[in-house]
PDB file of N, CA and C in Angstrom:
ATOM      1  N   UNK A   1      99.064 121.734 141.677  1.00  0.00           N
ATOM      2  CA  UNK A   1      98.037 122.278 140.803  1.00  0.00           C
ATOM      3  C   UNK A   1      98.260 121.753 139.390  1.00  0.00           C
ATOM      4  N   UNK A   2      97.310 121.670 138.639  1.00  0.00           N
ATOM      5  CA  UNK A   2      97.349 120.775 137.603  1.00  0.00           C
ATOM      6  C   UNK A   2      97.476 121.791 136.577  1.00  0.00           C
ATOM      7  N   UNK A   3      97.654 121.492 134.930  1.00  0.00           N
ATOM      8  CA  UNK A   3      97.624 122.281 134.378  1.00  0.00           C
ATOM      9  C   UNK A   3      96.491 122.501 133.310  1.00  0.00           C
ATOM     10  N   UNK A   4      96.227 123.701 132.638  1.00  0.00           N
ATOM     11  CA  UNK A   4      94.898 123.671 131.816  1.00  0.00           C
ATOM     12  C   UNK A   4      95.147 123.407 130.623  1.00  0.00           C
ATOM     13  N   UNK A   5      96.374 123.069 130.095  1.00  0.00           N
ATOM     14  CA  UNK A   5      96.891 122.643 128.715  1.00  0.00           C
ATOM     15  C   UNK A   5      96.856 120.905 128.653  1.00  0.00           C
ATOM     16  N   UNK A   6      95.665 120.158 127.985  1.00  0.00           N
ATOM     17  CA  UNK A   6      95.717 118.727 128.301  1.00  0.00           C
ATOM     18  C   UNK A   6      97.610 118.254 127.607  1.00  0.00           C
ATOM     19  N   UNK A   7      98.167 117.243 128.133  1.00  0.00           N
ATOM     20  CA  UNK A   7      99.374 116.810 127.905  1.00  0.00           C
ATOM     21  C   UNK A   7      98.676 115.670 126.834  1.00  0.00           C
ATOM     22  N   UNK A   8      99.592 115.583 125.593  1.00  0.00           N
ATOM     23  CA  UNK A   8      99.126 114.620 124.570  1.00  0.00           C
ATOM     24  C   UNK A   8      98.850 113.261 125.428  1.00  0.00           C
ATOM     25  N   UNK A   9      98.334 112.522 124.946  1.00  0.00           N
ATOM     26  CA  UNK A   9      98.060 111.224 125.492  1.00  0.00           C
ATOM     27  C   UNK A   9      98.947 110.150 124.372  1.00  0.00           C
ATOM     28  N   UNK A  10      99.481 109.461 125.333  1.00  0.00           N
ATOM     29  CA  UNK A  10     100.227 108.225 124.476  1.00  0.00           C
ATOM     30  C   UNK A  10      99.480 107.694 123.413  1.00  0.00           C
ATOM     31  N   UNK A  11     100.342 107.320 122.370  1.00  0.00           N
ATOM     32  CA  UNK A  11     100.001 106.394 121.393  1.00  0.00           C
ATOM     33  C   UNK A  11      99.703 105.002 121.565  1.00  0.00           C
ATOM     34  N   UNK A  12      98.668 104.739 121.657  1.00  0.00           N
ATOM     35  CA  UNK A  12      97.703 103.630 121.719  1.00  0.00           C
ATOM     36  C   UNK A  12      97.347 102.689 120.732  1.00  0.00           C
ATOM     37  N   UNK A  13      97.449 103.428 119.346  1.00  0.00           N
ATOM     38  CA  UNK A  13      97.130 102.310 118.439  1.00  0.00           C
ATOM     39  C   UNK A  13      98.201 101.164 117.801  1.00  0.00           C
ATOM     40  N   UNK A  14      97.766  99.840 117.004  1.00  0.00           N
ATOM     41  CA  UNK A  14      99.111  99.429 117.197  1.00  0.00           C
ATOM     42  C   UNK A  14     100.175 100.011 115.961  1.00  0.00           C
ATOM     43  N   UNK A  15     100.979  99.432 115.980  1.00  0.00           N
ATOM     44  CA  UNK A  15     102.150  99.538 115.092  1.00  0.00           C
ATOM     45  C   UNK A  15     101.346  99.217 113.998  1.00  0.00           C
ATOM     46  N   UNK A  16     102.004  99.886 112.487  1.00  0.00           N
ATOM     47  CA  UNK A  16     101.337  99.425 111.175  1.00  0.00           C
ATOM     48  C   UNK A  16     102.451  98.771 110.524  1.00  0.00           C
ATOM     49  N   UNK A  17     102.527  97.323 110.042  1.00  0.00           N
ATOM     50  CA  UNK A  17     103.397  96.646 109.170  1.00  0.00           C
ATOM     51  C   UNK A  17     103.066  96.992 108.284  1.00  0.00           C
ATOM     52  N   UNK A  18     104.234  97.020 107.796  1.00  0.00           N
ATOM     53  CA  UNK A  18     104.946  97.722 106.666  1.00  0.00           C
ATOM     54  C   UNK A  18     105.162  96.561 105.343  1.00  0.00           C
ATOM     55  N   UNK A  19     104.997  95.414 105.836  1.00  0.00           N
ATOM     56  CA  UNK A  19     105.406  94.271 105.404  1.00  0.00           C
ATOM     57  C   UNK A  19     104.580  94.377 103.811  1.00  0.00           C
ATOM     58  N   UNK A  20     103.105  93.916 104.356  1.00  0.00           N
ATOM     59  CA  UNK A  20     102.552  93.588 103.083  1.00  0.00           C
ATOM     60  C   UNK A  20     102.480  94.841 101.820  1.00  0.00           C
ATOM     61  N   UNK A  21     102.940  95.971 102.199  1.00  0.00           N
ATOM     62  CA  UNK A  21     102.947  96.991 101.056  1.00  0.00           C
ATOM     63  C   UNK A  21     104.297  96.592 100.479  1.00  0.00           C
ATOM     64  N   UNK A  22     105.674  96.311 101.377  1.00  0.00           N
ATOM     65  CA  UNK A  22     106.713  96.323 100.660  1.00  0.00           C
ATOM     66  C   UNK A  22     106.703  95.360  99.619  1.00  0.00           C
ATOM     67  N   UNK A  23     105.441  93.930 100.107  1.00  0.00           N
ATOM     68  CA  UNK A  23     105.766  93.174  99.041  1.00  0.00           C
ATOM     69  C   UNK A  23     105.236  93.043  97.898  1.00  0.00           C
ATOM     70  N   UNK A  24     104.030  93.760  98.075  1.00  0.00           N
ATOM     71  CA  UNK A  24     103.692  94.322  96.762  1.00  0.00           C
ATOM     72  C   UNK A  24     104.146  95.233  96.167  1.00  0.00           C
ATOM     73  N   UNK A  25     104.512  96.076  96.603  1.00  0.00           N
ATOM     74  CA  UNK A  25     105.646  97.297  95.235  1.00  0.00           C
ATOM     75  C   UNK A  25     106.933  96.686  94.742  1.00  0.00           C
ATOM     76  N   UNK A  26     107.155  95.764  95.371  1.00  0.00           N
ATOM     77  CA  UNK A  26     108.614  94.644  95.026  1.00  0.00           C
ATOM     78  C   UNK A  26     108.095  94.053  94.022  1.00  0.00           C
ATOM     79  N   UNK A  27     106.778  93.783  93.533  1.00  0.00           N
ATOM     80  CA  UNK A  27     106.083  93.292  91.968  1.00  0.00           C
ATOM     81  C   UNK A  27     105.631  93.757  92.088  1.00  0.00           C
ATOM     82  N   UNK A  28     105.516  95.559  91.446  1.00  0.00           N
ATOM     83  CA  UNK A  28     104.500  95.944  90.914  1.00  0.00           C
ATOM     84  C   UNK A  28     105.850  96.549  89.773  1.00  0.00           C
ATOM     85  N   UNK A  29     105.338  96.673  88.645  1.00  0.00           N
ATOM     86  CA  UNK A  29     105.629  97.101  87.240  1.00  0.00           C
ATOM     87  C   UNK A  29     106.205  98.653  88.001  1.00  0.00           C
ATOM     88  N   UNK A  30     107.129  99.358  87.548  1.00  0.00           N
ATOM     89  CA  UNK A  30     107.569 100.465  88.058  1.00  0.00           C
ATOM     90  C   UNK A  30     106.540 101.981  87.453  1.00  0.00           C
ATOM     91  N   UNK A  31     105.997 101.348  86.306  1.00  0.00           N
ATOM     92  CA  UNK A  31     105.591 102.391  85.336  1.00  0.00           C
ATOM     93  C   UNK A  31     103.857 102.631  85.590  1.00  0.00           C
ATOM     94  N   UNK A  32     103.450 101.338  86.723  1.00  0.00           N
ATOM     95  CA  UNK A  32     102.342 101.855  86.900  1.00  0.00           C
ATOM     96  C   UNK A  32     101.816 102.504  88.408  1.00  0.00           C
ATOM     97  N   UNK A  33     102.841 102.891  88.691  1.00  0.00           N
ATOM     98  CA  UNK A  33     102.531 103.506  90.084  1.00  0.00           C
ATOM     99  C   UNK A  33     103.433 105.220  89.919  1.00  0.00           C
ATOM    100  N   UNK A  34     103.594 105.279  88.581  1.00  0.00           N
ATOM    101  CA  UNK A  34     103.706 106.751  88.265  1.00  0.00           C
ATOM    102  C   UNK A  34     102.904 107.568  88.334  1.00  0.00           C
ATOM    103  N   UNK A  35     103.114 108.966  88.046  1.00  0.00           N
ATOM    104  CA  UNK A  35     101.659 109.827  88.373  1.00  0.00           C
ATOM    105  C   UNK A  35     101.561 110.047  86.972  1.00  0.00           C
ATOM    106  N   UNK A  36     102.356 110.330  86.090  1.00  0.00           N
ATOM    107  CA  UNK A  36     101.482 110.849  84.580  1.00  0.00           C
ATOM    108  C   UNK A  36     103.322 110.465  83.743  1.00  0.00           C
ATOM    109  N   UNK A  37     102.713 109.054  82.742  1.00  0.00           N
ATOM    110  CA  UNK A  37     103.705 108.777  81.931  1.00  0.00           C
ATOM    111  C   UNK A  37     104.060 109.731  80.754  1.00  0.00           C
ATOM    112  N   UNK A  38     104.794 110.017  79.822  1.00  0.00           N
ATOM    113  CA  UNK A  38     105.261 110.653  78.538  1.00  0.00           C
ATOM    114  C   UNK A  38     104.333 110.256  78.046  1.00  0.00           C
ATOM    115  N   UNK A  39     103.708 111.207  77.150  1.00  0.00           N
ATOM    116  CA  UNK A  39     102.761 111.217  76.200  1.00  0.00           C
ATOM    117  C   UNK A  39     101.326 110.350  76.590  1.00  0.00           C
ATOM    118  N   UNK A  40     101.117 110.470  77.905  1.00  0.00           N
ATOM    119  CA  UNK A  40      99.640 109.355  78.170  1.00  0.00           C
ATOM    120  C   UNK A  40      98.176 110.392  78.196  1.00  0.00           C
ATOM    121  N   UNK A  41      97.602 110.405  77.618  1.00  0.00           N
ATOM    122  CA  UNK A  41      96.261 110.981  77.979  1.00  0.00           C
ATOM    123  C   UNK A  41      95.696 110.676  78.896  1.00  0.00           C
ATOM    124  N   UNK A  42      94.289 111.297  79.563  1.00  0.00           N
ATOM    125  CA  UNK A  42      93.458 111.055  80.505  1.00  0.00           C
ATOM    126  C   UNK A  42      93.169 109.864  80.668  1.00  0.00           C
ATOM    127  N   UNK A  43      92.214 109.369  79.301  1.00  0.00           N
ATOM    128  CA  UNK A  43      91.909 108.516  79.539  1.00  0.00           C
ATOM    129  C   UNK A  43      92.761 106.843  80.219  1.00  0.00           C
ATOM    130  N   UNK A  44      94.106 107.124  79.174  1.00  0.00           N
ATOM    131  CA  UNK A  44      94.991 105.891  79.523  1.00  0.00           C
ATOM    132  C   UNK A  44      95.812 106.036  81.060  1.00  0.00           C
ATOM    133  N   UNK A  45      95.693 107.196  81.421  1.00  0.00           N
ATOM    134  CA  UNK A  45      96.164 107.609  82.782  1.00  0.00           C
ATOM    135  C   UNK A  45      94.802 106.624  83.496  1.00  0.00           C
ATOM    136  N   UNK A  46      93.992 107.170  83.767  1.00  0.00           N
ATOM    137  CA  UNK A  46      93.036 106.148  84.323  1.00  0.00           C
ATOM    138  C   UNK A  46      92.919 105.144  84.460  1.00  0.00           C
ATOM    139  N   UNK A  47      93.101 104.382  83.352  1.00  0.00           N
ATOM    140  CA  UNK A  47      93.123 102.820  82.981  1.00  0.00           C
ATOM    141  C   UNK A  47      94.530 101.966  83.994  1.00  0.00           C
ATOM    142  N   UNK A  48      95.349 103.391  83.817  1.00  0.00           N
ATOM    143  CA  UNK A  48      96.410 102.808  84.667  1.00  0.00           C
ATOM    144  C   UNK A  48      96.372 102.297  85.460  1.00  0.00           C
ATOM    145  N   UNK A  49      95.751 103.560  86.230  1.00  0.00           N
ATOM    146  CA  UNK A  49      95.881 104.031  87.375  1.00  0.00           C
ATOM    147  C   UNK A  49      94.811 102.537  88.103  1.00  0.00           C
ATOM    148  N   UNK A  50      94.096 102.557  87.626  1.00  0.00           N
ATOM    149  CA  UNK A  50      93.079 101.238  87.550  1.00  0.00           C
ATOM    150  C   UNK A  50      93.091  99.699  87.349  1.00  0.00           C
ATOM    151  N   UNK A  51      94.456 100.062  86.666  1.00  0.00           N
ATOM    152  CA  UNK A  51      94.781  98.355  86.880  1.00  0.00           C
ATOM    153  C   UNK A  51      95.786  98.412  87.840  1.00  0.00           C
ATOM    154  N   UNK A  52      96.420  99.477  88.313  1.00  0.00           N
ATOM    155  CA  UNK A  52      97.379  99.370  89.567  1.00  0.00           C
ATOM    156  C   UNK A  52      96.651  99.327  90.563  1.00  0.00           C
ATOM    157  N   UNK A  53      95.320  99.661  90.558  1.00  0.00           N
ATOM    158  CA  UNK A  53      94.781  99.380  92.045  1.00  0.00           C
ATOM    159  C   UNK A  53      94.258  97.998  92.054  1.00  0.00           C
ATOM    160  N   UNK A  54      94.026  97.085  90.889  1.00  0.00           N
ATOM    161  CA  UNK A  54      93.585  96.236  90.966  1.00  0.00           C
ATOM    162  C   UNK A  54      94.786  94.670  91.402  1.00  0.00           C
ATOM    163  N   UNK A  55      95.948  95.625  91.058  1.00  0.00           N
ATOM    164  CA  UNK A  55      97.048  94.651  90.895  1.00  0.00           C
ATOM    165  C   UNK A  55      97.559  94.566  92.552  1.00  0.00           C
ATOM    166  N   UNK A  56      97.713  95.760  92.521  1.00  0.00           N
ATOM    167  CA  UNK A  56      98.022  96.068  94.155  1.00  0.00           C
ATOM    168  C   UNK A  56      97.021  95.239  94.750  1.00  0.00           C
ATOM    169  N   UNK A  57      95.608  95.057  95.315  1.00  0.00           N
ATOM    170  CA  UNK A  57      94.668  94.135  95.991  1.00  0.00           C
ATOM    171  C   UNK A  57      95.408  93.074  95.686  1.00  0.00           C
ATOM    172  N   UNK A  58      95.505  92.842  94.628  1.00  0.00           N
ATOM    173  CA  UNK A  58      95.448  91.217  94.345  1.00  0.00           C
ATOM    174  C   UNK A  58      97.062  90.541  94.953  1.00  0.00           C
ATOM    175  N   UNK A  59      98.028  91.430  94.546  1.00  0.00           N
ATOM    176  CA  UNK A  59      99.090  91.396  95.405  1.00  0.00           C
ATOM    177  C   UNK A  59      99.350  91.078  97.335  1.00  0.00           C
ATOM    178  N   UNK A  60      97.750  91.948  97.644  1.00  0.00           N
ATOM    179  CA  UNK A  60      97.926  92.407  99.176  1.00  0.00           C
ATOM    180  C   UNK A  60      97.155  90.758  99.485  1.00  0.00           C
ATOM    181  N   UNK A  61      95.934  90.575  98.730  1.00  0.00           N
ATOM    182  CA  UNK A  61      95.513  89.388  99.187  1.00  0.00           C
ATOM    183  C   UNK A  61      96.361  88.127  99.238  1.00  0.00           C
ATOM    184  N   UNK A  62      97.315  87.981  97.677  1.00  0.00           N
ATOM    185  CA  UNK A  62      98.335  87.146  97.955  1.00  0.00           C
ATOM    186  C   UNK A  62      99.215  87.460  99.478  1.00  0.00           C
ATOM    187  N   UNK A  63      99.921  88.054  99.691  1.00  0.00           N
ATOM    188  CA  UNK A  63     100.212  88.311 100.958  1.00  0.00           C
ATOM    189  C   UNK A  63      99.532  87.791 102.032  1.00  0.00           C
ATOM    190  N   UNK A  64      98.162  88.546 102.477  1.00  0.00           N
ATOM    191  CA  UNK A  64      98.006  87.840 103.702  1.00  0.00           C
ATOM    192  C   UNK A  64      97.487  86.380 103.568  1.00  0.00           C
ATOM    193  N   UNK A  65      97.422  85.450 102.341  1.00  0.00           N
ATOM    194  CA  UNK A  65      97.255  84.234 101.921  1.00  0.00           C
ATOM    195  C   UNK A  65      98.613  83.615 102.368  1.00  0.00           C
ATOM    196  N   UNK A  66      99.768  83.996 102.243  1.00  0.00           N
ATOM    197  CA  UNK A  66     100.724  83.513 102.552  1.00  0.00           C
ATOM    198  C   UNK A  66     100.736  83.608 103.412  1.00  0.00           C
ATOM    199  N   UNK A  67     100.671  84.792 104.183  1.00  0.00           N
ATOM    200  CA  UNK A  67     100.908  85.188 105.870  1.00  0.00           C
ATOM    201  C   UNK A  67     100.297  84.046 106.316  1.00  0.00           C
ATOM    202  N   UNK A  68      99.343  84.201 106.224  1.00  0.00           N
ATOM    203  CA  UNK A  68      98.240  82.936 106.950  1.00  0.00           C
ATOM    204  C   UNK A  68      98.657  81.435 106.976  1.00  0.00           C
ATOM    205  N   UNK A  69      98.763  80.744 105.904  1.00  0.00           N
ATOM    206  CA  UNK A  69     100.087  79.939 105.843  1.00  0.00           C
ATOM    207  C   UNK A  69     101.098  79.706 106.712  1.00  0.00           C
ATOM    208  N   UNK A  70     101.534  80.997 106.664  1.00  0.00           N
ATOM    209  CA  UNK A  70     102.946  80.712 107.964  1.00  0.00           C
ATOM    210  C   UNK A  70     102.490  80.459 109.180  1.00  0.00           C
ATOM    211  N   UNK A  71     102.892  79.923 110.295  1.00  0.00           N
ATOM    212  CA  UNK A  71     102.545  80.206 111.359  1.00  0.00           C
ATOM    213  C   UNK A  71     103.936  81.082 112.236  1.00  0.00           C
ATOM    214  N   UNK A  72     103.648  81.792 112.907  1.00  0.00           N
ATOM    215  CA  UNK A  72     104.658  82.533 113.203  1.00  0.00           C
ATOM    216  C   UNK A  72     105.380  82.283 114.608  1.00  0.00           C
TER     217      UNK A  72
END
């Protein structure tokens, strides 16, 4: 007899590399992936926060530019 509690179903999706984040926080500035510096206002919190997301992309695209490059 079976049971009425479904049993989780295996994990199916794939693995997530880890790779291209490590190599972008390995260059990223330490001070802009803080949550709120000494003495920063809103506004310059934002700006930060805004060029770290822009830096980060540009980081991730370098990455899989290289990746691609390699052949593995």
């Amino acid at each position: 007899m079976g049971s009425i509690i479904p049993l989780p179903q295996p994990r199916t999706a794939p693995d997530l590399d880890p790779r291209p984040l490590a190599y972008a926080l390995s260059r990223m500035a330490p001070g802009l992936t803080a949550l709120v510096l000494p003495g920063e206002d809103w506004d310059a919190m934002m700006a930060r926060r805004q060029a770290a997301a822009d830096i980060l992309d540009d980081l991730l695209a370098e990455f899989a530019a290289e990746a691609e490059a390699v052949t593995w």
